[in-house]
N, C-alpha and C. Protein backbone atom coordinates (compact mmCIF):
# COMPACT_ATOMS: atom_id res chain seq x y z
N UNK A 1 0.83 -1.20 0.00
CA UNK A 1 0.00 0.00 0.00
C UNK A 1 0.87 1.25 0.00
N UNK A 2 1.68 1.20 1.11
CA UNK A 2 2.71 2.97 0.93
C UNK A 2 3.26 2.86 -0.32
N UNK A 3 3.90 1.21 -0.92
CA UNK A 3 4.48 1.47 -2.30
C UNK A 3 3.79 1.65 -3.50
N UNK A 4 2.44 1.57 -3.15
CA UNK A 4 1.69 2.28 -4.25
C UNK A 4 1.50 3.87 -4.48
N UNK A 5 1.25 4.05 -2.95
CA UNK A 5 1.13 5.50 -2.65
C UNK A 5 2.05 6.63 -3.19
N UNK A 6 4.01 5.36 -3.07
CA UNK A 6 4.91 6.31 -3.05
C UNK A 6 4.75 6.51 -4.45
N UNK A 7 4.38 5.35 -5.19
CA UNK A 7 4.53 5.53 -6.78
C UNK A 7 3.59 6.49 -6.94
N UNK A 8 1.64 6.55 -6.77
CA UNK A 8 1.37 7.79 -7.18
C UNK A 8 2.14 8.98 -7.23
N UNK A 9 2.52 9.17 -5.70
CA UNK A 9 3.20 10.86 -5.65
C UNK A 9 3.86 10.73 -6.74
N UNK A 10 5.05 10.03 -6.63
CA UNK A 10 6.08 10.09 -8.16
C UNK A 10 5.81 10.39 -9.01
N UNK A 11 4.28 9.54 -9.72
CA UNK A 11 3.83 10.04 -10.71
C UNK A 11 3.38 11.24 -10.87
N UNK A 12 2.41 11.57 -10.21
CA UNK A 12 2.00 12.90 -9.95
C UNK A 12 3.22 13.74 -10.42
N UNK A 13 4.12 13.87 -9.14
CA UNK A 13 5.43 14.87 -8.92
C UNK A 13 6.46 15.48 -10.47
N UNK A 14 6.36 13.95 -11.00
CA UNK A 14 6.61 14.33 -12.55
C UNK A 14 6.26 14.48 -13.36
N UNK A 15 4.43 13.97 -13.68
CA UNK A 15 3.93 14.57 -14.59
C UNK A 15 3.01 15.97 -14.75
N UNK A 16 2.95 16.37 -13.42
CA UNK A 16 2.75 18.03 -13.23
C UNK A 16 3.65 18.67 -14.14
N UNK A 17 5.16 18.79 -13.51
CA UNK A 17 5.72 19.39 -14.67
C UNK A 17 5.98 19.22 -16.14
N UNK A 18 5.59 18.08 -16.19
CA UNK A 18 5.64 17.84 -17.23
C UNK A 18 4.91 17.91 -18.54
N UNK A 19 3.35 17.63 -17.79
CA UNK A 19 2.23 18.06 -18.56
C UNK A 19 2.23 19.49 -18.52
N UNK A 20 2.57 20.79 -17.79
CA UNK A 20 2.76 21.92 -17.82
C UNK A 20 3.68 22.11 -18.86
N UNK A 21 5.35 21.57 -19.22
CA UNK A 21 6.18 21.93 -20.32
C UNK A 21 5.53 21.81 -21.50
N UNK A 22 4.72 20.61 -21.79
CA UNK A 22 3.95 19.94 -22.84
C UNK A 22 2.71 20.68 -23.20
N UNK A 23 2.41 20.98 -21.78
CA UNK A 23 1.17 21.96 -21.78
C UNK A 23 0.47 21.97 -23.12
N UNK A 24 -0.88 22.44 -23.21
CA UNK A 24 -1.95 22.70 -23.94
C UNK A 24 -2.15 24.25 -23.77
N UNK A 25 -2.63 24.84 -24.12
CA UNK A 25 -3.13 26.33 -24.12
C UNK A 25 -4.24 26.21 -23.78
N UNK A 26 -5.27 25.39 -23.66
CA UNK A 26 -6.31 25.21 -23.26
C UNK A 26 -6.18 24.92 -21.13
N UNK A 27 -5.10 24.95 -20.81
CA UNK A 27 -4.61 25.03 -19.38
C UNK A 27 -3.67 25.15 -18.66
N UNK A 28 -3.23 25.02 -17.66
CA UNK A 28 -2.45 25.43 -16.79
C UNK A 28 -1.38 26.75 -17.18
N UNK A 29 -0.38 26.56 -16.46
CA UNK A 29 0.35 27.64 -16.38
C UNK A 29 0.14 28.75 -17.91
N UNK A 30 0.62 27.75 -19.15
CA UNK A 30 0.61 28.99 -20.30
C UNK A 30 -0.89 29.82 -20.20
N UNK A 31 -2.07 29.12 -19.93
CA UNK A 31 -3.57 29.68 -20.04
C UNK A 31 -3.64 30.50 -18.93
N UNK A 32 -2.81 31.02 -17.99
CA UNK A 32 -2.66 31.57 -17.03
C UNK A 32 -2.24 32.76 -17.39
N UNK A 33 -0.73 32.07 -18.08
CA UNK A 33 0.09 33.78 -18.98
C UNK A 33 -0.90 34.26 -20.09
N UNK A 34 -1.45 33.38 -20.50
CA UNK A 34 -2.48 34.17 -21.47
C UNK A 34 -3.58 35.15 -20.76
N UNK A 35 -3.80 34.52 -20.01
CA UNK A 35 -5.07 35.19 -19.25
C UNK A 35 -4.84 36.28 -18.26
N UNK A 36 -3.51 36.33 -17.78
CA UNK A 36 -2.71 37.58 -16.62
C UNK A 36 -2.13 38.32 -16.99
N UNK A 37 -0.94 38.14 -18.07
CA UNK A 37 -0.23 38.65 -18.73
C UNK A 37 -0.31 40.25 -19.22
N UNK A 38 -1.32 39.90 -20.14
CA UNK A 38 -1.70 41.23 -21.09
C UNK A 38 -2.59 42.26 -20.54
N UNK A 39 -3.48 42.05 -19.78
CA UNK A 39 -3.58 42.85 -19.34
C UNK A 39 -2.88 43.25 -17.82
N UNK A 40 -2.63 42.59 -17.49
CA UNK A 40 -1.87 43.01 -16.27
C UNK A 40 -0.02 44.01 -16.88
N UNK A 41 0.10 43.84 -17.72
CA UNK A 41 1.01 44.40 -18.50
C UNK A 41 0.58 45.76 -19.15
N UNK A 42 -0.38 44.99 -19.55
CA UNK A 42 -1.46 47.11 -19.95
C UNK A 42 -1.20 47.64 -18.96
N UNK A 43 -1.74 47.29 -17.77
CA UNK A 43 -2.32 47.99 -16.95
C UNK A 43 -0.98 48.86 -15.78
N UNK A 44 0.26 48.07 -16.12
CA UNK A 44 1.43 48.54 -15.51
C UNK A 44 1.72 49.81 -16.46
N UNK A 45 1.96 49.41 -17.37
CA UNK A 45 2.47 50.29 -18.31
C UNK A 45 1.65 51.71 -18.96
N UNK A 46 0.67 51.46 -18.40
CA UNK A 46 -0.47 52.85 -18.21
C UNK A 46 0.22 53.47 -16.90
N UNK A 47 0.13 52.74 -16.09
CA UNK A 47 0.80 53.35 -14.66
C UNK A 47 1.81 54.16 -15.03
N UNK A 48 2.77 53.10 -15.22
CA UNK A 48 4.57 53.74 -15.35
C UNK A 48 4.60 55.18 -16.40
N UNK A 49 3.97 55.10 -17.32
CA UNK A 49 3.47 56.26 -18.41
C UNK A 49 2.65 57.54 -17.55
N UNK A 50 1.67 57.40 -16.43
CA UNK A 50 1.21 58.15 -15.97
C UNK A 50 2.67 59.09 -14.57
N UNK A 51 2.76 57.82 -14.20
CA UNK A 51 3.82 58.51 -12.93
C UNK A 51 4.99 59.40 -13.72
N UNK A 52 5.43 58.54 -14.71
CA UNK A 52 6.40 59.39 -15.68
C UNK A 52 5.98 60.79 -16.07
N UNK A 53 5.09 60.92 -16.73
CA UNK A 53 4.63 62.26 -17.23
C UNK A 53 4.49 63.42 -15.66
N UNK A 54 3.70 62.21 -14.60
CA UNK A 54 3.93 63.32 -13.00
C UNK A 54 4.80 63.88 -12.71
N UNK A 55 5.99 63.04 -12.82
CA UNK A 55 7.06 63.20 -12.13
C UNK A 55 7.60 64.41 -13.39
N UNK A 56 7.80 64.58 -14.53
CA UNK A 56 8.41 65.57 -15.38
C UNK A 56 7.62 66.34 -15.39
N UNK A 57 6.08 66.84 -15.04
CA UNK A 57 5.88 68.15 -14.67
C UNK A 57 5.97 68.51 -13.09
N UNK A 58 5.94 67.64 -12.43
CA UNK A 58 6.62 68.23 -11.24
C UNK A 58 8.03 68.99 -11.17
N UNK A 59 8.79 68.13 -12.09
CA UNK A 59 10.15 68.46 -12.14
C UNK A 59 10.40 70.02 -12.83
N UNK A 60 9.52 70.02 -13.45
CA UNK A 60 9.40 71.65 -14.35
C UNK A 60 9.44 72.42 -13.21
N UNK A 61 8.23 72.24 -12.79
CA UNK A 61 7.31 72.95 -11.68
C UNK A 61 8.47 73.60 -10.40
N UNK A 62 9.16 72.79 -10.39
CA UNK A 62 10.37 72.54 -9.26
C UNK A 62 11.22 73.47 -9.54
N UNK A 63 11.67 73.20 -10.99
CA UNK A 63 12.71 74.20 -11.49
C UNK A 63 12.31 75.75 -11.55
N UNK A 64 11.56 76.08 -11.54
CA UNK A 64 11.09 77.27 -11.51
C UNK A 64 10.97 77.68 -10.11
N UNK A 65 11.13 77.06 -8.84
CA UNK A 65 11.06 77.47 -7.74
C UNK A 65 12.01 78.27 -7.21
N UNK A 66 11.65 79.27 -6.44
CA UNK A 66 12.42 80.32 -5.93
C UNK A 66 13.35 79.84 -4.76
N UNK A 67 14.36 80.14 -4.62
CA UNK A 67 15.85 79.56 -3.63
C UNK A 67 15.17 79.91 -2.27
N UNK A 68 14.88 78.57 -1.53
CA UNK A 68 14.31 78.39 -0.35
C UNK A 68 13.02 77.72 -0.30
N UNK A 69 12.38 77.50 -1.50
CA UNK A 69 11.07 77.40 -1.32
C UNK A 69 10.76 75.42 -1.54
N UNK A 70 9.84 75.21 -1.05
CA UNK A 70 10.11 73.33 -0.68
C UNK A 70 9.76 72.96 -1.93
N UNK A 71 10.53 72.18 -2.52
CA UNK A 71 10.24 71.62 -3.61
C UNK A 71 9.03 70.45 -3.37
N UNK A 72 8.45 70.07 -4.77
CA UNK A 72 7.31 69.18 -4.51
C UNK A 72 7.77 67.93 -4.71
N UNK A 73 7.70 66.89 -4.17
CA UNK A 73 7.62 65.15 -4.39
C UNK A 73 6.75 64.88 -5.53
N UNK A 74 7.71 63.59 -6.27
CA UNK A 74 6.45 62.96 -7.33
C UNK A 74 6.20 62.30 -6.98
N UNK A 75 5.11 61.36 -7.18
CA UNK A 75 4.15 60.19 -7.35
C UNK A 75 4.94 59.21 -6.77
N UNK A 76 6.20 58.94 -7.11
CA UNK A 76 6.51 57.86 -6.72
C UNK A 76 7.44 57.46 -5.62
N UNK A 77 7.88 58.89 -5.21
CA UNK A 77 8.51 59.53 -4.06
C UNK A 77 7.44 59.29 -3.43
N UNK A 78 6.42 59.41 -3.23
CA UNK A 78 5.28 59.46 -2.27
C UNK A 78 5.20 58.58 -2.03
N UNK A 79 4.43 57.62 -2.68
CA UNK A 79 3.77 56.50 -3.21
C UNK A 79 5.10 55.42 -2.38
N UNK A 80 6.36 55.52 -2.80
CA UNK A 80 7.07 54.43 -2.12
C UNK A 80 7.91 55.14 -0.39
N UNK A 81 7.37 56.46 -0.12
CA UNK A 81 8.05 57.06 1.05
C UNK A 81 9.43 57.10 1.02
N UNK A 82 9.98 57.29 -0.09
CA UNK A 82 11.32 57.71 0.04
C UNK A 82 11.90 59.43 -0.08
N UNK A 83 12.50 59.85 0.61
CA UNK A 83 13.04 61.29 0.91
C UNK A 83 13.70 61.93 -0.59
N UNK A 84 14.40 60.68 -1.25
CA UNK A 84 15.11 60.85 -2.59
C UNK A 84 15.63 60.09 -3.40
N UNK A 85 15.78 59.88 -4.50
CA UNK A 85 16.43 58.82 -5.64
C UNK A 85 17.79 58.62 -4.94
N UNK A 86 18.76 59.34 -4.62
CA UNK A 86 20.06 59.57 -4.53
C UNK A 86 20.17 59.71 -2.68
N UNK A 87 21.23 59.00 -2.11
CA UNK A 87 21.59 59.23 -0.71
C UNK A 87 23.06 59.03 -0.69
N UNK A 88 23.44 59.39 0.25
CA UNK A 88 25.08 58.72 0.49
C UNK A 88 25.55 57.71 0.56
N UNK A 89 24.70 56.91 0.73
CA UNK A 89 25.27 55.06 0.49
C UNK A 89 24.60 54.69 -0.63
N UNK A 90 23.67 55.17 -1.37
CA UNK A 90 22.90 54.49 -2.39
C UNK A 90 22.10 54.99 -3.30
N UNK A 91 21.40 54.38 -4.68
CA UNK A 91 20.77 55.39 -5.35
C UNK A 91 19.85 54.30 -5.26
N UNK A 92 18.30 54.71 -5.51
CA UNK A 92 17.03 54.02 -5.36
C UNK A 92 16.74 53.87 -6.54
N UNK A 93 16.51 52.40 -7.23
CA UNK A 93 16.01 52.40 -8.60
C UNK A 93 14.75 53.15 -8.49
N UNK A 94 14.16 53.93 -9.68
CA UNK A 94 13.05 54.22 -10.06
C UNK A 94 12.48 53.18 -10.81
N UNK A 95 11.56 53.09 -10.38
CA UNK A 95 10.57 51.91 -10.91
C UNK A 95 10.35 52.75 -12.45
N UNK A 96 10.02 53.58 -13.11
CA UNK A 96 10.03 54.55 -14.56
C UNK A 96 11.24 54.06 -15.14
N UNK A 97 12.32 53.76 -14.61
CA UNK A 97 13.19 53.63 -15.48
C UNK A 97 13.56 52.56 -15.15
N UNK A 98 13.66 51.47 -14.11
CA UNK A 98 14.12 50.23 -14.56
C UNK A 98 13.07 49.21 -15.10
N UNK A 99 11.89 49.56 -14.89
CA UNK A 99 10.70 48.36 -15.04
C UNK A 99 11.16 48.18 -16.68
N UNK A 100 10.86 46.98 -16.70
CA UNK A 100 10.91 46.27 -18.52
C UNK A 100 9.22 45.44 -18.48
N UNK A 101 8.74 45.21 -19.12
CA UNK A 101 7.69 44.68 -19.53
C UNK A 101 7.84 44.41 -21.06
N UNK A 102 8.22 43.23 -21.08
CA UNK A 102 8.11 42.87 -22.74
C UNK A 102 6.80 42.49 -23.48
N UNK A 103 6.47 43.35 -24.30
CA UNK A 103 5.39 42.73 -25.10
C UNK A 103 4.76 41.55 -25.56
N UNK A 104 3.47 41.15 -24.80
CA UNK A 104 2.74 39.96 -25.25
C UNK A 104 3.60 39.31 -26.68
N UNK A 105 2.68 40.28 -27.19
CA UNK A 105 3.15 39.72 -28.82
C UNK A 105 3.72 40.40 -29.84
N UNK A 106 5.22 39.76 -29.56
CA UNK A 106 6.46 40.49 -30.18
C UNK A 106 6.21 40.72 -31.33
N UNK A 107 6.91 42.02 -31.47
CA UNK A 107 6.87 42.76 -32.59
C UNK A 107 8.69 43.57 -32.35
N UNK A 108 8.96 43.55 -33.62
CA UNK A 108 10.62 44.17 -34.15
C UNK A 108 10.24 45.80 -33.61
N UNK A 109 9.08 46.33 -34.11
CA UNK A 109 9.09 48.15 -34.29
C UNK A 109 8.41 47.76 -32.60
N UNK A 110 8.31 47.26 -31.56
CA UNK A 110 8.12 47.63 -30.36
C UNK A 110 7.88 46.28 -29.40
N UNK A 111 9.15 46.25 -29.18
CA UNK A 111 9.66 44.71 -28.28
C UNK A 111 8.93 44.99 -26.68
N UNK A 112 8.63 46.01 -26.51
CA UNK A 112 8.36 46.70 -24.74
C UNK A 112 6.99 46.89 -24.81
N UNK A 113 6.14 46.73 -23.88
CA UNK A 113 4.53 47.31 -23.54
C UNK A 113 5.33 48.48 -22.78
N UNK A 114 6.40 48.66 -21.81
CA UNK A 114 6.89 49.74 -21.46
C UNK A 114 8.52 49.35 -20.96
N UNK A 115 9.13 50.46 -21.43
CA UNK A 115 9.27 51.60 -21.86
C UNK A 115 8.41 51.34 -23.29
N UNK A 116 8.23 52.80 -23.27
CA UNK A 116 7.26 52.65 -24.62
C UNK A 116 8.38 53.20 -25.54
């Protein structure tokens, strides 16, 4: 009896992954990337496009400020509570400029959903 048992698991244990590599599109994991993927990839890359454009009119906005006067935080300064990109031990990736999101469905004239 356990040596039947142990053999299910086994089986099981290897043909999970395996039927997943082999996979169908009709399930598991790839019907997952199909189904999460794209739009969850829209939906970043609307973001990262919106905070981007915040953050460069803030940055205008900033530059024009008179010597003494508090400059404004962007979106993502806020949003993640950090004081600044740049400190004395370290620089903070910006999520605007390191995020990659590669496009569902590649294309040569635009490999990225973002950077756009």
């Amino acid at each position: 009896m356990a040596k039947a048992r142990a053999s299910r698991f086994l089986e099981n244990l290897i043909s999970a992954p395996v039927g997943c590599l082999l996979g169908s599109i009709g399930g598991g994991v790839p019907a997952e990337l199909i189904e999460v993927y794209p739009p969850l990839a829209a939906k970043l890359a609307d973001l990262a496009a919106r905070v981007a454009a915040n953050d460069a009119a803030i940055e205008r906005v900033n530059l024009k400020l008179s010597d003494g006067a508090t400059w404004l935080a962007g979106a993502e300064m806020v949003a993640r509570q950090v004081p600044n990109f740049n400190d004395v031990t370290a620089s903070v990736p910006r999520i605007t400029e390191r995020l990659r999101l590669p496009a569902f469905r590649y294309s040569g004239q635009r490999p990225y959903a973002w950077p756009r």
